[in-house]
Protein backbone atom coordinates (compact mmCIF):
# COMPACT_ATOMS: atom_id res chain seq x y z
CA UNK A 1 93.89 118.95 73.65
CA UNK A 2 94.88 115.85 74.67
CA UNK A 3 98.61 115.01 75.00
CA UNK A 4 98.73 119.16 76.53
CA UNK A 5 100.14 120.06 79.83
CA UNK A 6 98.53 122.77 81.54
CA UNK A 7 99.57 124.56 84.90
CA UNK A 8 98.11 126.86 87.07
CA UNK A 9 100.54 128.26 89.99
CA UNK A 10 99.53 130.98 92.12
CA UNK A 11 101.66 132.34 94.96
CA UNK A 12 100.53 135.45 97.66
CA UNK A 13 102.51 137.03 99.63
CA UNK A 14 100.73 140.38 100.00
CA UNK A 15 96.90 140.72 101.93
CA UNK A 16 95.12 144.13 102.01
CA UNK A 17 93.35 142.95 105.52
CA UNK A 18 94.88 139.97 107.09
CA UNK A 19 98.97 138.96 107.47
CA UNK A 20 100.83 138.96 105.00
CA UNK A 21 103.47 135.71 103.92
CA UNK A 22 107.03 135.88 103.12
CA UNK A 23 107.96 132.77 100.94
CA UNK A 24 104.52 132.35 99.14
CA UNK A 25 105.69 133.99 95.99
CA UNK A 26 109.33 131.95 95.78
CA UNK A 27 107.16 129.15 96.50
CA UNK A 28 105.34 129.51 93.36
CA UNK A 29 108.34 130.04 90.98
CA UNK A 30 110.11 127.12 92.15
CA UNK A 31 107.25 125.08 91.26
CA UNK A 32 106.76 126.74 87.94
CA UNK A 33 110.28 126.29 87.39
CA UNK A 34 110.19 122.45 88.15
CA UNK A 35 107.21 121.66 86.17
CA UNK A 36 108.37 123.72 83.23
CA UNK A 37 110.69 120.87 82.03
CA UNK A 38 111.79 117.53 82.72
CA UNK A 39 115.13 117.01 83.67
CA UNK A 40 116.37 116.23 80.54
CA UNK A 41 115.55 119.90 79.30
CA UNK A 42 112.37 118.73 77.52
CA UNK A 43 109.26 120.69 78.09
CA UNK A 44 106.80 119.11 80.25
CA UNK A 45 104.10 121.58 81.10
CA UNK A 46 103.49 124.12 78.58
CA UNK A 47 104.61 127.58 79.43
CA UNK A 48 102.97 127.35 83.25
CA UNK A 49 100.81 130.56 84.20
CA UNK A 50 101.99 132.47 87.52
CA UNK A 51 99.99 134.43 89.64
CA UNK A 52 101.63 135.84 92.23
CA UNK A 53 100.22 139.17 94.73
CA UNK A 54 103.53 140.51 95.72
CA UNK A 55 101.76 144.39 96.99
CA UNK A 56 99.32 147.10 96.17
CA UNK A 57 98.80 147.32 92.92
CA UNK A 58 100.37 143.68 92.05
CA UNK A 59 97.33 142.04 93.94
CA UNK A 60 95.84 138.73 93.00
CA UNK A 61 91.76 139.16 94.16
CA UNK A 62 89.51 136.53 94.76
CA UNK A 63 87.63 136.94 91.44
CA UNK A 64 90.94 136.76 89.45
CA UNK A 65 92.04 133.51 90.76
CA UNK A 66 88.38 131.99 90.27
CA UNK A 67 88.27 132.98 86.88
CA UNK A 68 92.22 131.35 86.06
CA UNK A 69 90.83 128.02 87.88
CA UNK A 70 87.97 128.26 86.13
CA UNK A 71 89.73 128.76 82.76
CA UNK A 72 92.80 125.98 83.54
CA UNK A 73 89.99 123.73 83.81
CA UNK A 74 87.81 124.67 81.42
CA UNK A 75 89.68 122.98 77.91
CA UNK A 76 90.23 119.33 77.06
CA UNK A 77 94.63 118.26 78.20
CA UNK A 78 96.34 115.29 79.41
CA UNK A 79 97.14 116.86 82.74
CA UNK A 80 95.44 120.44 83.99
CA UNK A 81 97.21 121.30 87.47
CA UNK A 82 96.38 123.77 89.95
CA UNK A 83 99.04 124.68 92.48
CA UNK A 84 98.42 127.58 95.42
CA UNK A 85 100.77 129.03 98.22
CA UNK A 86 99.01 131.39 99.90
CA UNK A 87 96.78 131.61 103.00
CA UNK A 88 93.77 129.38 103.60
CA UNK A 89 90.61 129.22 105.94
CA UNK A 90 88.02 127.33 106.80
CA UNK A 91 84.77 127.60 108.86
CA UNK A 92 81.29 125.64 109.14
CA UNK A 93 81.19 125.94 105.80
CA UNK A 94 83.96 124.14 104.15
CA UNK A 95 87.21 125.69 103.06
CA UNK A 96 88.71 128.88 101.34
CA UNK A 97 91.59 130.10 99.86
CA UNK A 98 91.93 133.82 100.32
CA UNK A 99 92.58 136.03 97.59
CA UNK A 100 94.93 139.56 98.38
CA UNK A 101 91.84 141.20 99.19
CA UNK A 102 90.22 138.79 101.55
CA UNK A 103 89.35 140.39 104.73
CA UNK A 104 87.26 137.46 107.11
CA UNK A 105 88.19 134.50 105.33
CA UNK A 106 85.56 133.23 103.83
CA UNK A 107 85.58 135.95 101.49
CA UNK A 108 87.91 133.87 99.45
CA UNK A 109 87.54 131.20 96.86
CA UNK A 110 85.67 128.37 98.02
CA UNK A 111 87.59 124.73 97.89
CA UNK A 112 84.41 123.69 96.81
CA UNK A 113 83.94 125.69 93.73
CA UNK A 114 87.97 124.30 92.56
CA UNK A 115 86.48 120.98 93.03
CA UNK A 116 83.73 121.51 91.33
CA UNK A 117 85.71 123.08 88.11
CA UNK A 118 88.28 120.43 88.25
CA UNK A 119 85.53 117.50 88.77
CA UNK A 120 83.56 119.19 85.65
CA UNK A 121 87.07 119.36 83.48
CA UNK A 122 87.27 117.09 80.36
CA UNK A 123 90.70 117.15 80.71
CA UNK A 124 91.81 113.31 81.82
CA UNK A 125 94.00 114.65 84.87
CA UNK A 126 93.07 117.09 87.18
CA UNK A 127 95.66 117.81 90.23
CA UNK A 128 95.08 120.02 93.00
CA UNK A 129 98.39 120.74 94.91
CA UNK A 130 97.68 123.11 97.94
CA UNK A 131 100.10 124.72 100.13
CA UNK A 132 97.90 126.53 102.71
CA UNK A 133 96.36 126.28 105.71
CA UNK A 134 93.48 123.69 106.34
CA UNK A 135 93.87 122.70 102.72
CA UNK A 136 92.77 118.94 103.53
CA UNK A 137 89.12 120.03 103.57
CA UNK A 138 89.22 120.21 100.20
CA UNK A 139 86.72 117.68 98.39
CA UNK A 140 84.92 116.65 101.43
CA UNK A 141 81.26 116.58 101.43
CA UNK A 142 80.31 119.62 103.27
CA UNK A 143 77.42 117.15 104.98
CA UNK A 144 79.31 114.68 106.16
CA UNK A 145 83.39 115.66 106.14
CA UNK A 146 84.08 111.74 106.03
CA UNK A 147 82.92 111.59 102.48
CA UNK A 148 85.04 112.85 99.70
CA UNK A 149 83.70 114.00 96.35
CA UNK A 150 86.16 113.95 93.79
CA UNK A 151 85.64 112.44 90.68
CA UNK A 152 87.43 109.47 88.35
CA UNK A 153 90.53 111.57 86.80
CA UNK A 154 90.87 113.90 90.09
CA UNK A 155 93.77 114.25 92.33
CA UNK A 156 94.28 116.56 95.43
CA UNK A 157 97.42 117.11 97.40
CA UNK A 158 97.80 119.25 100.48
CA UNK A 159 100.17 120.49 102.74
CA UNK A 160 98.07 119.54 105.85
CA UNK A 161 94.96 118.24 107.25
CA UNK A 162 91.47 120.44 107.93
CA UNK A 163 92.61 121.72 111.26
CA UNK A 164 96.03 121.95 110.52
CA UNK A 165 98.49 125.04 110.20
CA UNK A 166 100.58 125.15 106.34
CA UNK A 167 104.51 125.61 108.60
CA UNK A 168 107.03 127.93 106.99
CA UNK A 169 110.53 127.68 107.44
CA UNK A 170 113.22 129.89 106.50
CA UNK A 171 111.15 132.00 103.91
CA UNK A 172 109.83 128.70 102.34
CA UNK A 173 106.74 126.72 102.77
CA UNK A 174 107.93 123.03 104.18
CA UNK A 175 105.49 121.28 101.95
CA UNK A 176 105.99 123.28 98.97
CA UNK A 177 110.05 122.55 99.38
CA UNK A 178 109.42 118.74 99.79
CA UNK A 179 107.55 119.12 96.59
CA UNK A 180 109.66 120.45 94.73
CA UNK A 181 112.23 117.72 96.04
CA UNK A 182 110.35 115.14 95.31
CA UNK A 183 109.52 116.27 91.52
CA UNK A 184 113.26 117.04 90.99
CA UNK A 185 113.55 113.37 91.23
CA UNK A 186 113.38 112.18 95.23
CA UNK A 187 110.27 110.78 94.28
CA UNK A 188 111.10 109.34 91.04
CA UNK A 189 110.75 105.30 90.54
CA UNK A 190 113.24 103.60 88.71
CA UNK A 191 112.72 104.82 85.25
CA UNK A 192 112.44 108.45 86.81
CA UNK A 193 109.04 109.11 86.82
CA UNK A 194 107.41 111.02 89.38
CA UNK A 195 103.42 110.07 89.97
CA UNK A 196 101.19 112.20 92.75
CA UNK A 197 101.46 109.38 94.73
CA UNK A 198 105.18 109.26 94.99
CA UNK A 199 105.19 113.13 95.96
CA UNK A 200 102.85 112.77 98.63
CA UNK A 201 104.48 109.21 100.08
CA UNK A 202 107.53 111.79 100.32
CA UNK A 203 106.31 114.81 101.02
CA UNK A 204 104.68 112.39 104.03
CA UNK A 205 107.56 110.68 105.23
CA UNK A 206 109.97 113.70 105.56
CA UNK A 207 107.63 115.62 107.60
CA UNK A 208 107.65 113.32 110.59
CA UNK A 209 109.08 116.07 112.73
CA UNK A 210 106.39 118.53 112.15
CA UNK A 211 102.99 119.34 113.23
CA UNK A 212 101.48 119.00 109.81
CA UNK A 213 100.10 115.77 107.98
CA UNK A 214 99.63 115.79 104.05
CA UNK A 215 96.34 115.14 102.70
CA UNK A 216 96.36 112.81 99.74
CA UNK A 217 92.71 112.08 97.94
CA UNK A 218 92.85 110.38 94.39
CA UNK A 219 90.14 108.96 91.79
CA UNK A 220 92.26 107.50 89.39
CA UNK A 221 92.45 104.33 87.19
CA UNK A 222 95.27 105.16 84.82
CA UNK A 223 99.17 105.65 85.43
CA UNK A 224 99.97 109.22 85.47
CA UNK A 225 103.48 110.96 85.95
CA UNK A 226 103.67 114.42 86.70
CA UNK A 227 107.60 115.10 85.51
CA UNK A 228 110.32 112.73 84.11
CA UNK A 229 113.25 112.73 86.56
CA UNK A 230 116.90 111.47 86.14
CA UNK A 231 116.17 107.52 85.89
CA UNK A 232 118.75 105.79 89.10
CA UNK A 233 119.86 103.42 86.75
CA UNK A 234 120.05 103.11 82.89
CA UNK A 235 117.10 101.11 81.15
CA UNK A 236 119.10 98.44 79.39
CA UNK A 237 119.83 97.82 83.04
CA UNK A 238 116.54 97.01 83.75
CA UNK A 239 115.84 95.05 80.99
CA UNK A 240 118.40 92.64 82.33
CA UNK A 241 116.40 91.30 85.07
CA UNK A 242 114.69 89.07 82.42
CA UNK A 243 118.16 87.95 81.24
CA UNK A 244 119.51 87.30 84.26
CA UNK A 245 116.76 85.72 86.37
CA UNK A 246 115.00 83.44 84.52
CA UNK A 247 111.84 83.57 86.92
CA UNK A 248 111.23 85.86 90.14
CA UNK A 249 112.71 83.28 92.95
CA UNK A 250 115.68 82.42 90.88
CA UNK A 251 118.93 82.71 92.22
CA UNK A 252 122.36 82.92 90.88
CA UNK A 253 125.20 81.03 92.38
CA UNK A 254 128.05 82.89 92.30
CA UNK A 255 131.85 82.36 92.43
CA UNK A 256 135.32 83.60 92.71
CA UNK A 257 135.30 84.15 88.89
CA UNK A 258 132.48 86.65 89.27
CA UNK A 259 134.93 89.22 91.06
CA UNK A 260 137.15 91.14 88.97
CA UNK A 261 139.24 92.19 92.26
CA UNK A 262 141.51 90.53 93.76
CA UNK A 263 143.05 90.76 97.68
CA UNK A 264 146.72 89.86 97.59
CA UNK A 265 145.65 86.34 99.59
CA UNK A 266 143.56 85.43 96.92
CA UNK A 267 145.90 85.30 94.01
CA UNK A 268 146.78 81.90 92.92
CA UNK A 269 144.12 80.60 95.47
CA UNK A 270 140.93 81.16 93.65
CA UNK A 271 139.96 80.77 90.11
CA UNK A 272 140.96 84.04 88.04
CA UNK A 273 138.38 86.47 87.18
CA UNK A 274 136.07 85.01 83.80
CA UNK A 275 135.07 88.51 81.66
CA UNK A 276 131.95 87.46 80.96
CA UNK A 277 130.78 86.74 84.51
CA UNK A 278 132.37 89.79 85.84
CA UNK A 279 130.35 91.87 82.66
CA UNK A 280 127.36 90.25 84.53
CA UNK A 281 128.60 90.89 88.19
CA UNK A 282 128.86 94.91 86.94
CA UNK A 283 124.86 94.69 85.99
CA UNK A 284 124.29 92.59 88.93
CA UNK A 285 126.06 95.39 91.54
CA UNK A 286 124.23 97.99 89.50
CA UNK A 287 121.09 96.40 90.30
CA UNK A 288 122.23 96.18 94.02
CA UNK A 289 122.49 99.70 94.50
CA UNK A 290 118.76 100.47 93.71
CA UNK A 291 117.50 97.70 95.99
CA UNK A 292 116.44 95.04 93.23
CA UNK A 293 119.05 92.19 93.93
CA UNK A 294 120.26 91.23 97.15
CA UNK A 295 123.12 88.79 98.18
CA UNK A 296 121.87 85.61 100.17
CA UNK A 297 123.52 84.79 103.11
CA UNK A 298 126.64 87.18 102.71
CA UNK A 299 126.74 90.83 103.76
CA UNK A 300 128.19 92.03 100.06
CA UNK A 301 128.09 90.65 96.80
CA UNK A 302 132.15 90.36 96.93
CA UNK A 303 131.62 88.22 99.53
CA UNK A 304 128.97 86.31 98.16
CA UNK A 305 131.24 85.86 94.99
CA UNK A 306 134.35 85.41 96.82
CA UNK A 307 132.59 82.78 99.30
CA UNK A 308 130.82 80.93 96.01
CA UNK A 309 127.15 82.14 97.19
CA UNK A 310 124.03 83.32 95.31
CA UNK A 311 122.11 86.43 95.26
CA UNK A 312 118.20 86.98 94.65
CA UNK A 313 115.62 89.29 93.45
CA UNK A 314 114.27 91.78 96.24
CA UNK A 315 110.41 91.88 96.56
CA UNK A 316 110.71 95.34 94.34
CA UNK A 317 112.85 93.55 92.70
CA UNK A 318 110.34 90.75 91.82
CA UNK A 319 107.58 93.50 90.84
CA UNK A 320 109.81 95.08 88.23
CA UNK A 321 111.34 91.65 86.85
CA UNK A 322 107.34 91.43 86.47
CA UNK A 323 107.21 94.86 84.74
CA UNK A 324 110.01 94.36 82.10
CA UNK A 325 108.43 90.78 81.25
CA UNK A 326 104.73 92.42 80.27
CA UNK A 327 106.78 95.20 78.60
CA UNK A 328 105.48 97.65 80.71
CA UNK A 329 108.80 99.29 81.12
């Protein structure tokens, strides 16, 4: 159904053969409970399913998780996503992630087979978000690991590359708490939406310190946000560039009357403050703060008013003067 959100989020803590995890399982429901709504309490993916193996007899096998990817992928939605914490491995053969009764590894679901359901999907966006070990294998030709095989309308996200380790920290997967960071809005452009590839330019810069790269592979041609996010400024704002500046490289001189505060020093000495400028000066500061206007040649736009200077569009400034004149935003 298009217009449907579907989710798929599977956490395991508990393994019948191999070592068990610790944070897998709060992994999962902090990612169910991020996706379930956007932040402004409207629902965003419908009713997420969770899957978690938490001990005997609350196991998640191999053959159950297969069949739930298989079935996420399966129908016709806007967005089908598939998110696992759990353990991974991978051998000759390409990649697996192991199910609570895995007991060598590649006894577990092959990467390849959750390609191949999400690549087969009619839904129009298919994301892959794994938080395991040697996730970054997944989608690679298994005859030549340089080529990736995902098709248009596929996206895959992973915590780290082929040979790398998934680190934990403090009962929490790293990459699974940069995630959910970055979909609670530290990834969120400035009319709050949060796209894979502002999660993984996140999720990527923050772990500088660790021994683990994320693994980013996309096929797609259309815009696609994955949860709306507090906005950093208000739209109207926005719309203002066009008002404003009447081009991208226009600048606005600025005065004294621009500044609605005053130092003792300057009363009497400069012209008083105009309320119309300073209206403008407000939207101007406002537009400041989120890196879209700039002063020229002054280290604050006080001083640039105070000091009868002009400020300027930043370069992501310039794109998103560009954005609210096509009515894009």
């Amino acid at each position: 159904m298009p217009g449907v959100r579907r989710a798929l989020v599977a956490g395991l803590n508990y393994y019948e053969h191999i070592g068990s995890l610790q944070g897998a399982v709060n992994d999962a429901y902090s990612v169910k409970a991020v996706l379930e709504r956007n932040a402004d309490g409207t629902r965003n993916f419908v009713q997420p399913k969770l899957l978690t193996s938490t001990g005997p007899g609350a196991d998640l096998t191999r053959h159950a998780l297969r069949s739930a990817v298989e079935e996420l992928f399966r129908d016709e939605a806007e967005i089908a996503l598939f998110y696992f914490a759990g353990h991974g491995y991978i051998d000759g053969a390409g990649g697996y992630l192991c199910g609570s009764d895995a007991s060598t590894g590649d006894d577990g679901l092959a990467l390849s087979d959750v390609v191949t359901f999400a690549n087969n999907s009619p839904a129009s966006n298919r994301v892959i978000i794994l938080d395991s070990c040697h996730g970054g294998v997944a989608g690679n030709n298994p005859s030549g690991v340089q080529l990736a095989e995902i098709k248009e309308g596929v996206t895959i996200l992973t915590a780290s590359a082929a040979n790398q380790y998934a680190m934990e920290e403090n009962g929490s997967g790293v990459f699974t708490g940069l995630l959910v960071d970055a979909l609670n809005g530290a990834a969120a452009n400035l009319v709050g939406d949060v796209t894979p590839g502002s999660v993984y330019a996140h999720v990527d810069q923050s772990l500088g310190p660790w021994s683990q790269r994320p693994i980013f592979k996309t096929n797609v041609k259309e815009f696609v946000s994955l949860r709306q996010a507090d906005a950093p400024i208000e739209l109207d704002k926005l719309h203002k560039l066009t008002e404003l500046f009447t081009s991208p490289e226009t600048e606005i001189q600025l005065d004294p009357s621009y500044e609605p505060e005053r130092t003792p020093a300057d009363e009497g000495a400069v012209p008083p403050p105009d309320p119309v400028k300073t209206a403008e000066f407000a939207v101007l500061q406002s537009l400041v703060r989120v890196n879209l206007v700039r002063p020229v040649g002054a280290p604050h736009m006080w001083h640039a008013a105070m000091e009868s200077k002009s400020c300027e569009l930043t370069v992501l400034g310039q794109h998103y003067w560009t954005l609210v004149d096509k009515e894009l935003i």
